[in-house]
PDB file of N, CA and C in Angstrom:
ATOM      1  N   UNK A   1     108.801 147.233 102.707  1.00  0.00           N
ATOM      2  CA  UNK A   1     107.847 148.120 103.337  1.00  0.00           C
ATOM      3  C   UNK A   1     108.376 148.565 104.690  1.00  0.00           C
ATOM      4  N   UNK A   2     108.074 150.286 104.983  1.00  0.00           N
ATOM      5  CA  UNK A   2     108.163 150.164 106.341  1.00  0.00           C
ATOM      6  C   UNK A   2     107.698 149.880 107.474  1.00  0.00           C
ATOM      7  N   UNK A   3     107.810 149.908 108.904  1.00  0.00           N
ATOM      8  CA  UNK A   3     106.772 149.614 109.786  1.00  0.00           C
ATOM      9  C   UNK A   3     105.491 150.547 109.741  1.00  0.00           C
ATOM     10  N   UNK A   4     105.671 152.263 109.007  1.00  0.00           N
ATOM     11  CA  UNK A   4     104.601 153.113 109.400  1.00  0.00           C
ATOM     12  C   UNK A   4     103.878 152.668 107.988  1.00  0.00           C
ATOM     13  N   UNK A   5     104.275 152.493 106.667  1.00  0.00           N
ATOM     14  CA  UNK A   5     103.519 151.348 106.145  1.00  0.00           C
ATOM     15  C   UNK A   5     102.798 150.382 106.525  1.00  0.00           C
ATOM     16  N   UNK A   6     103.336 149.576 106.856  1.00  0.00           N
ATOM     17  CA  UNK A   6     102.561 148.307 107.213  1.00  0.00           C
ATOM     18  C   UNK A   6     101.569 148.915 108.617  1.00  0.00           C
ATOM     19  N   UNK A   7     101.766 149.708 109.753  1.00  0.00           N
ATOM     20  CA  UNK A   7     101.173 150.144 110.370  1.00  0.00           C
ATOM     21  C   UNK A   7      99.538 151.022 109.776  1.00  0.00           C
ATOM     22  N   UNK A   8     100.033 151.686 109.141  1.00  0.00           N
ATOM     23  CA  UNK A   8      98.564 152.640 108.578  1.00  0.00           C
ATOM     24  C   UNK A   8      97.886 151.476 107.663  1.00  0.00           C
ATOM     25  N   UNK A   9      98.511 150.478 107.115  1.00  0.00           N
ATOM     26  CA  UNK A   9      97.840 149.892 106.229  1.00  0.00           C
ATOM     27  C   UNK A   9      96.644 148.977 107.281  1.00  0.00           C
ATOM     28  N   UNK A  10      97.021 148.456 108.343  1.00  0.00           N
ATOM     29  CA  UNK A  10      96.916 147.969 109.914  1.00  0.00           C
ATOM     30  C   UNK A  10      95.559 149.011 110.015  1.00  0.00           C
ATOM     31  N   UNK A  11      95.843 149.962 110.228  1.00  0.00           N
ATOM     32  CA  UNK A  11      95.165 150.777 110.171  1.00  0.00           C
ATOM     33  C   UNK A  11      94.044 150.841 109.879  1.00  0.00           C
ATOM     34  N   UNK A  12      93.882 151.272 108.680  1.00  0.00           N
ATOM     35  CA  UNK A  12      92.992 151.346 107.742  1.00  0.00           C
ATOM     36  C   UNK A  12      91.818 150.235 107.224  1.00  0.00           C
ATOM     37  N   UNK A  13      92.672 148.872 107.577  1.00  0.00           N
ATOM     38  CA  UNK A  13      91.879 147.539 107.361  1.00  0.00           C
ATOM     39  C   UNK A  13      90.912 147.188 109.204  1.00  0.00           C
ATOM     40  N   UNK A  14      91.479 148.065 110.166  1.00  0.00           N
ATOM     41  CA  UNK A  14      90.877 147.398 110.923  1.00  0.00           C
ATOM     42  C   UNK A  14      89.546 148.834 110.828  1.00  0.00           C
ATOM     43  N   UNK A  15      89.783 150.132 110.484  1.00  0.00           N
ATOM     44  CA  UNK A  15      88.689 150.677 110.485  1.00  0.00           C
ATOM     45  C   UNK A  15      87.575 150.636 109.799  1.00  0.00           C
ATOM     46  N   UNK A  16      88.169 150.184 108.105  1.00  0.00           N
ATOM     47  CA  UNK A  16      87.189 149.376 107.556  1.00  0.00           C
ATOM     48  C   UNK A  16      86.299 148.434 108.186  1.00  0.00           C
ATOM     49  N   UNK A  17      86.503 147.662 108.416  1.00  0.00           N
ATOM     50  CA  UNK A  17      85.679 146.437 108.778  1.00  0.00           C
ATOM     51  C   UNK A  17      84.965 146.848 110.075  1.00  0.00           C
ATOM     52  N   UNK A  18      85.499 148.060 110.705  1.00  0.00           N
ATOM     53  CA  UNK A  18      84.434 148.624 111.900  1.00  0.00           C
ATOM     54  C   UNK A  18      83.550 149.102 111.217  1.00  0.00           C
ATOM     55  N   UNK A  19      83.282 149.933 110.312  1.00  0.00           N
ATOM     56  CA  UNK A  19      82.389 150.752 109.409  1.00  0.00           C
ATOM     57  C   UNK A  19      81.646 149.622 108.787  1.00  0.00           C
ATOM     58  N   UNK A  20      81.891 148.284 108.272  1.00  0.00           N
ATOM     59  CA  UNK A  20      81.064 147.478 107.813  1.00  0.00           C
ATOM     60  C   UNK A  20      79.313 147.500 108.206  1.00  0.00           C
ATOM     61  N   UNK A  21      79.282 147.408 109.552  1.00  0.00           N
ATOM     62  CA  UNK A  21      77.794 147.385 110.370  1.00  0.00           C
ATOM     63  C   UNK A  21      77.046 148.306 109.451  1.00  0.00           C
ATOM     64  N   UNK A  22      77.829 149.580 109.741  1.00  0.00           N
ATOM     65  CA  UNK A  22      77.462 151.083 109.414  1.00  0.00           C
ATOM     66  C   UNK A  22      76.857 151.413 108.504  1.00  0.00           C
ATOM     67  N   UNK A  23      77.321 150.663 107.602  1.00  0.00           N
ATOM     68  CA  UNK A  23      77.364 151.131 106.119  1.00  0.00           C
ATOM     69  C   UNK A  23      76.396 150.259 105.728  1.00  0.00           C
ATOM     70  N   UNK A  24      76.361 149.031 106.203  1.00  0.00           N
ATOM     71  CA  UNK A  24      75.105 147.839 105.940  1.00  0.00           C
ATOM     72  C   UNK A  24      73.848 148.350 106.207  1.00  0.00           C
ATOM     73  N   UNK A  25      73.224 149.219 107.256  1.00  0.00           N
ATOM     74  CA  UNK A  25      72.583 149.549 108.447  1.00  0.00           C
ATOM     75  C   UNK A  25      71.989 150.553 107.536  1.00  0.00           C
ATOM     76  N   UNK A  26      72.634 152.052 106.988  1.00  0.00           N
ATOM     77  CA  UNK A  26      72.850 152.680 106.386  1.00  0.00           C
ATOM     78  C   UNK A  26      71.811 152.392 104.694  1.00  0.00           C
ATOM     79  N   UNK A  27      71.984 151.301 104.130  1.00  0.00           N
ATOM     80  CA  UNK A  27      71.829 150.911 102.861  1.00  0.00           C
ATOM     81  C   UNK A  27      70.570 149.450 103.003  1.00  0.00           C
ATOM     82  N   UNK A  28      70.382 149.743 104.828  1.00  0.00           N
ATOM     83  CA  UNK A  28      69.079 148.339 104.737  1.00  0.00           C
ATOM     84  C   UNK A  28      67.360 148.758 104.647  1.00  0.00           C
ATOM     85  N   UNK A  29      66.872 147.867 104.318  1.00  0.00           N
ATOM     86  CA  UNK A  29      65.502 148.084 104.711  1.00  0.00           C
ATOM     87  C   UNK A  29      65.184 147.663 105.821  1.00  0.00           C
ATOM     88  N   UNK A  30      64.263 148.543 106.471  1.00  0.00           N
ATOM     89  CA  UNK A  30      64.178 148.368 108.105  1.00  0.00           C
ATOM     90  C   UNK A  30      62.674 147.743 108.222  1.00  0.00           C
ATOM     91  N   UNK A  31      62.677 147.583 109.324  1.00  0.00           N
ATOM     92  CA  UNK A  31      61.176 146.657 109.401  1.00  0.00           C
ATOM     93  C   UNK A  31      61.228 146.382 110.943  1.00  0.00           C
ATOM     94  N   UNK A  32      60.089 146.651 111.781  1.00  0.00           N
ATOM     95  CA  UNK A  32      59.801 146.895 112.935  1.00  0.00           C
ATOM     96  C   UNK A  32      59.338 145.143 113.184  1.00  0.00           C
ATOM     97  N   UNK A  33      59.642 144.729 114.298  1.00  0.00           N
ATOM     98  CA  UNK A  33      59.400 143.252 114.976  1.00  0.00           C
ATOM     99  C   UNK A  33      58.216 143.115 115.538  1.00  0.00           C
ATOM    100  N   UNK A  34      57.179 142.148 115.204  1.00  0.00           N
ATOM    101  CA  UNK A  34      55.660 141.850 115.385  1.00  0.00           C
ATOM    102  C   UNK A  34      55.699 140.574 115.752  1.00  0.00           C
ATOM    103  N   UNK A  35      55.062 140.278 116.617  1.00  0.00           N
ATOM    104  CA  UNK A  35      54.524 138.602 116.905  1.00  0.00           C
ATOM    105  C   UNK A  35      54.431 138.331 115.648  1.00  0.00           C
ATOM    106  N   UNK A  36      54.791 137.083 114.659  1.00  0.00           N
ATOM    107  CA  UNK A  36      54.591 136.271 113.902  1.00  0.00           C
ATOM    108  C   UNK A  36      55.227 137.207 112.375  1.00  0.00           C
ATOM    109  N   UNK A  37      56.015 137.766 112.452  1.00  0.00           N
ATOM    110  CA  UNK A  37      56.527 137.930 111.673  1.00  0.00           C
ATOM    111  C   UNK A  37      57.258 137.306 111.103  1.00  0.00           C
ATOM    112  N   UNK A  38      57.539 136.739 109.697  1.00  0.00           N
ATOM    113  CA  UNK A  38      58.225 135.806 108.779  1.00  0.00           C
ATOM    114  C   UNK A  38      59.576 136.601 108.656  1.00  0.00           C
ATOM    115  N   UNK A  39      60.628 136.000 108.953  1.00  0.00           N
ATOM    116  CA  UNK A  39      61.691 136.778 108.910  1.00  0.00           C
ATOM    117  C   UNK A  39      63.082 135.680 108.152  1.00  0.00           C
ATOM    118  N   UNK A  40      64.018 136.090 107.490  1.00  0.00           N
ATOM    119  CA  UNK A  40      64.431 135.581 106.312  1.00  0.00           C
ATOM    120  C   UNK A  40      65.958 135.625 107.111  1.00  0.00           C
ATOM    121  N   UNK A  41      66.405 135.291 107.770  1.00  0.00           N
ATOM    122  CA  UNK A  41      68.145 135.470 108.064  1.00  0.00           C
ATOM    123  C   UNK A  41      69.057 134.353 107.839  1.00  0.00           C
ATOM    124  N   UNK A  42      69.873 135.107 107.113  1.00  0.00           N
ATOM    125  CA  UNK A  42      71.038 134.097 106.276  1.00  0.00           C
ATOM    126  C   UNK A  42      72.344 134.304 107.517  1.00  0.00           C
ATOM    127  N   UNK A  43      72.342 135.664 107.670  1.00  0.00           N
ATOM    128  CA  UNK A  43      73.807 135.937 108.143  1.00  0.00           C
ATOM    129  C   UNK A  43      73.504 137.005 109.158  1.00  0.00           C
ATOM    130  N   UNK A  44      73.962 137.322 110.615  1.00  0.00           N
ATOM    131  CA  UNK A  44      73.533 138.313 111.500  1.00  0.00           C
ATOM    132  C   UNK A  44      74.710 139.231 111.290  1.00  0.00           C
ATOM    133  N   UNK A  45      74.740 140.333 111.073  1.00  0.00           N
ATOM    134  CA  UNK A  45      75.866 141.485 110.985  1.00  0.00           C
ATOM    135  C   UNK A  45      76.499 142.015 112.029  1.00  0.00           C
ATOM    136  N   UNK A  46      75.168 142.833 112.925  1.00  0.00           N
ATOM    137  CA  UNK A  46      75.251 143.360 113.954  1.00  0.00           C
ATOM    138  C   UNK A  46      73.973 142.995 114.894  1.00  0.00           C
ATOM    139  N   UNK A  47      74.493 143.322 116.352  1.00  0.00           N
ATOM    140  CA  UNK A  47      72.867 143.453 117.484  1.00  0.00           C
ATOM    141  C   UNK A  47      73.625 144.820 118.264  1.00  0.00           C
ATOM    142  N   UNK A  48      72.846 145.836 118.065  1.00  0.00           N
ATOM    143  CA  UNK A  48      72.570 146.687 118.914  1.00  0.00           C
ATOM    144  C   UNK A  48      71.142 147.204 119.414  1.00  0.00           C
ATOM    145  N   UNK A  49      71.720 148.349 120.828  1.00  0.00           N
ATOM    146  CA  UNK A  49      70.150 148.425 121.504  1.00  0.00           C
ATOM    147  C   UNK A  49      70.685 149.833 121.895  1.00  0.00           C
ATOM    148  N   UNK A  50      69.557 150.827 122.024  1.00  0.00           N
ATOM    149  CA  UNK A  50      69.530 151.800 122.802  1.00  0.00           C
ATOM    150  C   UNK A  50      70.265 152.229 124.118  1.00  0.00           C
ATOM    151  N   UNK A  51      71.379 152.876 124.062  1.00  0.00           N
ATOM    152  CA  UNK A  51      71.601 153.194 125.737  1.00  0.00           C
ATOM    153  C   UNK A  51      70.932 153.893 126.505  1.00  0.00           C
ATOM    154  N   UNK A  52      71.393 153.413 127.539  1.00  0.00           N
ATOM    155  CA  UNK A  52      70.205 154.047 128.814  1.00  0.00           C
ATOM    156  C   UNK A  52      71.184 153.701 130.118  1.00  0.00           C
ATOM    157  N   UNK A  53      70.965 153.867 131.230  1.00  0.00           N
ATOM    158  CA  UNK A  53      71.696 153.881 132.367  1.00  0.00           C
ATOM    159  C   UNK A  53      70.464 152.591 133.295  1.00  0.00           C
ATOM    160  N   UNK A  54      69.155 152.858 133.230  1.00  0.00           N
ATOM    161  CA  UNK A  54      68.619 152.228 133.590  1.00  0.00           C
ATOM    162  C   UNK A  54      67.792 150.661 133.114  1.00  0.00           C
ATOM    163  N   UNK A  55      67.649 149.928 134.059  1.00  0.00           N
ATOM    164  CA  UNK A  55      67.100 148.694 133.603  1.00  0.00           C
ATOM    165  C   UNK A  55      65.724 148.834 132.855  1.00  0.00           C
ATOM    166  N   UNK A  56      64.919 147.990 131.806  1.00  0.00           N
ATOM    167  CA  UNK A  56      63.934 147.921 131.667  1.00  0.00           C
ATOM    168  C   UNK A  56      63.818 147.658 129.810  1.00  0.00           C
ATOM    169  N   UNK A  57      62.814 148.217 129.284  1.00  0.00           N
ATOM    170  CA  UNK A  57      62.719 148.149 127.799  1.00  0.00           C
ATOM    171  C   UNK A  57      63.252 148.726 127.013  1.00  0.00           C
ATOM    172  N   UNK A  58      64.178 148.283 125.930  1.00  0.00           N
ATOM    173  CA  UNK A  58      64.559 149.196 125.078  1.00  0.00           C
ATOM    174  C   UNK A  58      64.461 149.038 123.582  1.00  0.00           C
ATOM    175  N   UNK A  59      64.842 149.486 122.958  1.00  0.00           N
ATOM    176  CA  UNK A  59      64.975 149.307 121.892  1.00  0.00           C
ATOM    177  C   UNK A  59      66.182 148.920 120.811  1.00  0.00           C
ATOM    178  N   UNK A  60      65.967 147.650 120.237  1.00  0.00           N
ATOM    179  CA  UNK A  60      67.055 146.846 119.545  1.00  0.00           C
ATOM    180  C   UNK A  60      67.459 146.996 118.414  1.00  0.00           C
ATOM    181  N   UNK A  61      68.467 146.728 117.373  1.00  0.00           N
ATOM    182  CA  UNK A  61      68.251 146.563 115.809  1.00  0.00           C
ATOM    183  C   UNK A  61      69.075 146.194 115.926  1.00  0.00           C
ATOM    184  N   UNK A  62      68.657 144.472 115.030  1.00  0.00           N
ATOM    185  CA  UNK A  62      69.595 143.543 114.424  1.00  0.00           C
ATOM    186  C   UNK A  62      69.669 143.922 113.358  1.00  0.00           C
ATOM    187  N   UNK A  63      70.833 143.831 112.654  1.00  0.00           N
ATOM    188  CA  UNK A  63      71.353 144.304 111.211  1.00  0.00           C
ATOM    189  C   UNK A  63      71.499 142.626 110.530  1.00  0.00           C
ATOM    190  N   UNK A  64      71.118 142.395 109.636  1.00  0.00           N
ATOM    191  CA  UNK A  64      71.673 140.852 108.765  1.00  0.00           C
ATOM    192  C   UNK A  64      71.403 140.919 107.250  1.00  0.00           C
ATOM    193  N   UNK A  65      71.865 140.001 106.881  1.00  0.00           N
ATOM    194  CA  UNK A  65      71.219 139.504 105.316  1.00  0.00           C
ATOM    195  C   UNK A  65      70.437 138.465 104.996  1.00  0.00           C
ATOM    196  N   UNK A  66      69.270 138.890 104.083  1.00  0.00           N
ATOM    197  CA  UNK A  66      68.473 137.792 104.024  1.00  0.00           C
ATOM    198  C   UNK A  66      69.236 136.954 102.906  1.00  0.00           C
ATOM    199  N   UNK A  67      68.651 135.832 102.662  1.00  0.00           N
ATOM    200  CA  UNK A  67      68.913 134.601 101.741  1.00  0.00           C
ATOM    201  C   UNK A  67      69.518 135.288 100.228  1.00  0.00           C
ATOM    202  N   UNK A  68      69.292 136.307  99.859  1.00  0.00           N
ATOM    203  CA  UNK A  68      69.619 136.917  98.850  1.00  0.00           C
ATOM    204  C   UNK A  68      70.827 137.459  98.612  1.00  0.00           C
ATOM    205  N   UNK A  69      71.119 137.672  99.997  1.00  0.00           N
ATOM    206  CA  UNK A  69      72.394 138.750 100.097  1.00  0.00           C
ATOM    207  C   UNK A  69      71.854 140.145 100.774  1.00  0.00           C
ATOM    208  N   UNK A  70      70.609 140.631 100.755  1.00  0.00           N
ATOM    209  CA  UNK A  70      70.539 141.836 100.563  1.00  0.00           C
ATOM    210  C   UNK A  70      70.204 141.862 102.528  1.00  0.00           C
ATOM    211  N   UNK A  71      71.204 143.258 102.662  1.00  0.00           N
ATOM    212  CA  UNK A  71      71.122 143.684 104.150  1.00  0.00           C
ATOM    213  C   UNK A  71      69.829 144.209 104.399  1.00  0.00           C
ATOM    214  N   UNK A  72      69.564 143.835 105.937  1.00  0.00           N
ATOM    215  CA  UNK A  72      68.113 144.328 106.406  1.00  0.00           C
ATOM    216  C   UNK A  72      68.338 144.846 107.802  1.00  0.00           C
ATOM    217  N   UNK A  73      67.386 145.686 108.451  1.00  0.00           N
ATOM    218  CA  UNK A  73      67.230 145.705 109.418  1.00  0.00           C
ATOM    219  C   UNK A  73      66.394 145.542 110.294  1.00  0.00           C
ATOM    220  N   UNK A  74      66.407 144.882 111.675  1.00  0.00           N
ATOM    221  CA  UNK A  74      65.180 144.447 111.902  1.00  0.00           C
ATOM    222  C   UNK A  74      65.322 145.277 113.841  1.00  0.00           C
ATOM    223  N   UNK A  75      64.089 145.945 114.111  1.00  0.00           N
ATOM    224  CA  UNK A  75      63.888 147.126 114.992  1.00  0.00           C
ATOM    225  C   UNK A  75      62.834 146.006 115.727  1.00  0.00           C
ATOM    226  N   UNK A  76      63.384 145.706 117.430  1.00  0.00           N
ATOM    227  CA  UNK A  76      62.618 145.189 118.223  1.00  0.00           C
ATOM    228  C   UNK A  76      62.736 145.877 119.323  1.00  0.00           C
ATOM    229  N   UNK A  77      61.552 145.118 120.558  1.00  0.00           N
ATOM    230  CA  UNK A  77      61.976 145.437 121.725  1.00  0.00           C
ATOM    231  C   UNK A  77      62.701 144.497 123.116  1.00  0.00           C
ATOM    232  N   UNK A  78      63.421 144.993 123.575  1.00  0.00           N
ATOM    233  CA  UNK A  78      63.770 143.697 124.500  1.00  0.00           C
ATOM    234  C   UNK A  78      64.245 144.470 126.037  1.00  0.00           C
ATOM    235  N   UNK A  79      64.420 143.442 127.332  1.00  0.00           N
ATOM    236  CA  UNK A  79      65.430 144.121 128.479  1.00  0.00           C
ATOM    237  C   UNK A  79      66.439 144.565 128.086  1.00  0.00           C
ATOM    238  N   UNK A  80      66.962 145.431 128.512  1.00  0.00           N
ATOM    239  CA  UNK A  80      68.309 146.389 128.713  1.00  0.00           C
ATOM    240  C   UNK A  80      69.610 145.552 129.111  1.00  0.00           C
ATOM    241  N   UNK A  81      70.679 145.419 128.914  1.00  0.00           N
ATOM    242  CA  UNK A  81      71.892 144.560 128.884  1.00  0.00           C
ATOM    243  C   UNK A  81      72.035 144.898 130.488  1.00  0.00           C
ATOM    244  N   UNK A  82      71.390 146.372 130.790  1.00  0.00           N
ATOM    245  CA  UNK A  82      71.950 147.174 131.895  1.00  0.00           C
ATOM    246  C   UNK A  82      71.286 146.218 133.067  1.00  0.00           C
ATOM    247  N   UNK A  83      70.001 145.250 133.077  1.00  0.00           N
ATOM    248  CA  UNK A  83      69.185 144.343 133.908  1.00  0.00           C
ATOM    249  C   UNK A  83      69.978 143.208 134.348  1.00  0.00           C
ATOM    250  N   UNK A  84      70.640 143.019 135.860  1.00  0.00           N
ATOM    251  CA  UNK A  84      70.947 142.005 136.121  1.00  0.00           C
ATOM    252  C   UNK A  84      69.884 141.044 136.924  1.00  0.00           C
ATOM    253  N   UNK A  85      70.195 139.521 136.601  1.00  0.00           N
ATOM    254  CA  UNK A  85      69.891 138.646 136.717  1.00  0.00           C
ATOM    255  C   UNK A  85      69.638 138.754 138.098  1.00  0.00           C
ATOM    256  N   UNK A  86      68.581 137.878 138.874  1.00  0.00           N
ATOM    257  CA  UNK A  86      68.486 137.719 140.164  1.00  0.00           C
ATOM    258  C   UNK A  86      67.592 138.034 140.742  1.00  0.00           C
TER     259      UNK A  86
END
């Protein structure tokens, strides 16, 4: 093999597995976060949140699989990453 072989192949495997979230996210059932909600997580995929520049509430979605296998998504609210401590 050559190096631009083995390079694109490099390639290609690391963009895959970026698209994984995506495509999970894409193909989940979503479901908004409530006090006392029964929630089923086997495996966490992804955590993302809303950007914003400023501190305060935003909005989250954890991506995972429940006990089954099957991807979900779960839509909360929480502080902003952007909120420092202190």
């Amino acid at each position: 093999m050559t190096f631009r072989t083995i390079s694109a192949a490099c390639l290609l495997t690391v963009l895959s597995a970026a698209a994984l979230p995506a495509m999970a996210q894409g193909n989940a059932a979503n479901q908004t976060y409530s006090y006392g909600t029964q929630l089923d997580i086997s495996q966490v995929i992804s955590l993302t949140e809303d950007s914003g520049q400023n501190c305060g509430l935003v909005d989250a979605q954890m991506t995972y699989l429940d006990s089954h296998g099957e991807p979900r998504v779960l839509t909360y609210r929480k502080v902003s990453a952007n909120c420092s401590e202190g």
